[in-house]
C-alpha atoms as a PDB file:
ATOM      1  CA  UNK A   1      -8.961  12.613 -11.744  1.00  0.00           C
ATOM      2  CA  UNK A   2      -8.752  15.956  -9.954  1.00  0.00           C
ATOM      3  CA  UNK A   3      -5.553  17.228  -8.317  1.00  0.00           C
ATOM      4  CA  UNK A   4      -5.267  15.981  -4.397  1.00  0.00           C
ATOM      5  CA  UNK A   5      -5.597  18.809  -2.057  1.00  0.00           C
ATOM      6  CA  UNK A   6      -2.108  18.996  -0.615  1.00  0.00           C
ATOM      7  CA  UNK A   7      -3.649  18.542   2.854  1.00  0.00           C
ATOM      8  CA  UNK A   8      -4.494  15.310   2.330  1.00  0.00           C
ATOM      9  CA  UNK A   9      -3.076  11.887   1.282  1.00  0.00           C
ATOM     10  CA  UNK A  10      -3.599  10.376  -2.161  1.00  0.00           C
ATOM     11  CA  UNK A  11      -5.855   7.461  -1.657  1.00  0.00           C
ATOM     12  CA  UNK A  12      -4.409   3.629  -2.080  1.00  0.00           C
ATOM     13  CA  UNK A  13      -5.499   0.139  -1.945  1.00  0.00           C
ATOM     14  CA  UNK A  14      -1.934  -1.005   0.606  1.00  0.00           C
ATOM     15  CA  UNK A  15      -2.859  -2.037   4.389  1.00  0.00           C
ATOM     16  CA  UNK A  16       0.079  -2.054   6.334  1.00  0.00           C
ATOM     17  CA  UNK A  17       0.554  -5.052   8.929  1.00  0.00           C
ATOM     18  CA  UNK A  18       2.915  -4.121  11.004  1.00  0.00           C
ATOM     19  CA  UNK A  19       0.789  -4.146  14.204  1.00  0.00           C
ATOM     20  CA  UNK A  20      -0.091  -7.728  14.271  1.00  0.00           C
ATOM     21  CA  UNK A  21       3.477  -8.846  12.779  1.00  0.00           C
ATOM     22  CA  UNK A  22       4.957  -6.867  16.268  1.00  0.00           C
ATOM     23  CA  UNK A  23       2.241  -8.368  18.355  1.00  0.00           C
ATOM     24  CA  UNK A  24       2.889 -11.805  16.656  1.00  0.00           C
ATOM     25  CA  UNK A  25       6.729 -11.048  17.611  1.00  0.00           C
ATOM     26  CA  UNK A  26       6.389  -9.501  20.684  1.00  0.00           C
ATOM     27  CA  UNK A  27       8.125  -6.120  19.872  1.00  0.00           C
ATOM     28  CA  UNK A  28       7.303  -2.945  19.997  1.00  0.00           C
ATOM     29  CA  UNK A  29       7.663  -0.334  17.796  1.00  0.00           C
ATOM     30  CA  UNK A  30      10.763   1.249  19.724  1.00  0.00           C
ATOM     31  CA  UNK A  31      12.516  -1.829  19.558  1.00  0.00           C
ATOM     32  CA  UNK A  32      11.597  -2.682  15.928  1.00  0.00           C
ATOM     33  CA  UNK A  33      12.924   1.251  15.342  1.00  0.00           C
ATOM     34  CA  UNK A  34      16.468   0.628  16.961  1.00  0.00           C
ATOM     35  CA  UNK A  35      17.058  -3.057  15.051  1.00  0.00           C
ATOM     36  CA  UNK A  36      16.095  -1.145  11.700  1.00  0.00           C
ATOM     37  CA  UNK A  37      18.200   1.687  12.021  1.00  0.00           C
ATOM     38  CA  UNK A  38      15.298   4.196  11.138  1.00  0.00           C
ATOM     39  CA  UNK A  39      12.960   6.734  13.641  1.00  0.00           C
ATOM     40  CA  UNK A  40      10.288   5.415  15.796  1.00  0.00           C
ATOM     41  CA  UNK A  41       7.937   8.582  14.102  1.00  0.00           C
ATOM     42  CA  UNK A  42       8.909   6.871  10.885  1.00  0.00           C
ATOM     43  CA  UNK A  43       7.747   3.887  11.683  1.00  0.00           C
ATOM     44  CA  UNK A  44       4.751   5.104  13.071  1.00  0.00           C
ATOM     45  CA  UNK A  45       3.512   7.041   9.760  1.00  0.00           C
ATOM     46  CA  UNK A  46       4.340   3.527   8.105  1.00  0.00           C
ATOM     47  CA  UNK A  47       2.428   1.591  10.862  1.00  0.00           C
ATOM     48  CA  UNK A  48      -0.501   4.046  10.809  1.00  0.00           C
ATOM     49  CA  UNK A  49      -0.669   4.334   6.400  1.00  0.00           C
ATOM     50  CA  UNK A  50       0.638   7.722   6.288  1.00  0.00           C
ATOM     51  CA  UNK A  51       4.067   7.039   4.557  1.00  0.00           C
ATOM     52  CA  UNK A  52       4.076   8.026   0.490  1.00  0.00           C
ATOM     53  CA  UNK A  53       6.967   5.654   0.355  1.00  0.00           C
ATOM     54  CA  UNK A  54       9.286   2.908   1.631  1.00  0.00           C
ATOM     55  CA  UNK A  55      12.948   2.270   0.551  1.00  0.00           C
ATOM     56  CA  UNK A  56      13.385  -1.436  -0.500  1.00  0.00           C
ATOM     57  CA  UNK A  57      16.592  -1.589   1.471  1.00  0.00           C
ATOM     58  CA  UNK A  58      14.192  -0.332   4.920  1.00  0.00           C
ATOM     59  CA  UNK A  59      11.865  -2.939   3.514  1.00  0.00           C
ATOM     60  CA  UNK A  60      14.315  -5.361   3.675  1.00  0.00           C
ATOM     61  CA  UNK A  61      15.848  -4.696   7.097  1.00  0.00           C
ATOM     62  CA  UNK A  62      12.308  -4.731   8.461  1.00  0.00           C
ATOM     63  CA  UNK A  63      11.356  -8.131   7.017  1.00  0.00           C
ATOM     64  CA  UNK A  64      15.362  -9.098   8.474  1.00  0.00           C
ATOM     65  CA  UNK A  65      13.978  -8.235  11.797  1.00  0.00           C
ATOM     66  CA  UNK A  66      10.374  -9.339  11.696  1.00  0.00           C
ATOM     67  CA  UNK A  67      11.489 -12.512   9.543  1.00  0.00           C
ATOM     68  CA  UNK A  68       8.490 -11.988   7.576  1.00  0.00           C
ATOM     69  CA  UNK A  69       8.161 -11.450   3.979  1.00  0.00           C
ATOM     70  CA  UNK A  70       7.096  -8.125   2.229  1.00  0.00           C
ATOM     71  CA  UNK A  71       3.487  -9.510   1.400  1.00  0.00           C
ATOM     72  CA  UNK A  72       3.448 -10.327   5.352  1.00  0.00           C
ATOM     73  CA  UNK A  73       3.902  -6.758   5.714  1.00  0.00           C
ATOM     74  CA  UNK A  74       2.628  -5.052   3.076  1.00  0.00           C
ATOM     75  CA  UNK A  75      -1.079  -6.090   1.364  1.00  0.00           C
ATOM     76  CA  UNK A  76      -3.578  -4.637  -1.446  1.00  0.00           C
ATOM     77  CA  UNK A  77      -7.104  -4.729  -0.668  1.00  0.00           C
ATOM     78  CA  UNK A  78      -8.957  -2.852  -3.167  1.00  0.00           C
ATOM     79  CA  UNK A  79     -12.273  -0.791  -2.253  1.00  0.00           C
ATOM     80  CA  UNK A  80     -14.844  -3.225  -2.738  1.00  0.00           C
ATOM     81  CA  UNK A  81     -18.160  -1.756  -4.444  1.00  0.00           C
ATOM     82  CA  UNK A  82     -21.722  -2.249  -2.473  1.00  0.00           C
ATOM     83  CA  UNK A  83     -23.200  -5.371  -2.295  1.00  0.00           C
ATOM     84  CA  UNK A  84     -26.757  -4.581  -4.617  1.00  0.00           C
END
């Protein structure tokens, strides 16, 4: 596999659910920010598939706060080849 251009994200198979577990909760991001203890920008590069990386323990305040679990969250969905 060639080297990633440093501009751009490695590719991965992880969709990140936040938006529908806030709508589901009625919460916004803000408030979600403030009961995890991390930056609404931070949570935005999670929400939007940006982050490289989550801490467990962030995991696990976030899943504290949207009573969710991590699979809720957090779900693989491979690239799919074309239908022949």
């Amino acid at each position: 596999m060639p080297p990633a251009d440093a501009d751009e994200p490695e590719p991965h198979a992880i969709s990140v659910r936040l938006d529908r577990l806030l709508a589901a909760r009625g919460m916004t991001v803000t408030e979600l920010a403030v009961r995890v203890g991390v930056t609404h920008v931070n949570l935005s590069v999670l929400k939007n598939g940006r982050a490289k990386a989550i801490r467990f323990t962030t995991l696990t305040r976030i899943c504290a706060a949207l009573d969710c679990q991590p699979g809720d969250l957090l779900v693989y969905e491979p690239e799919r080849p074309p239908d022949d």
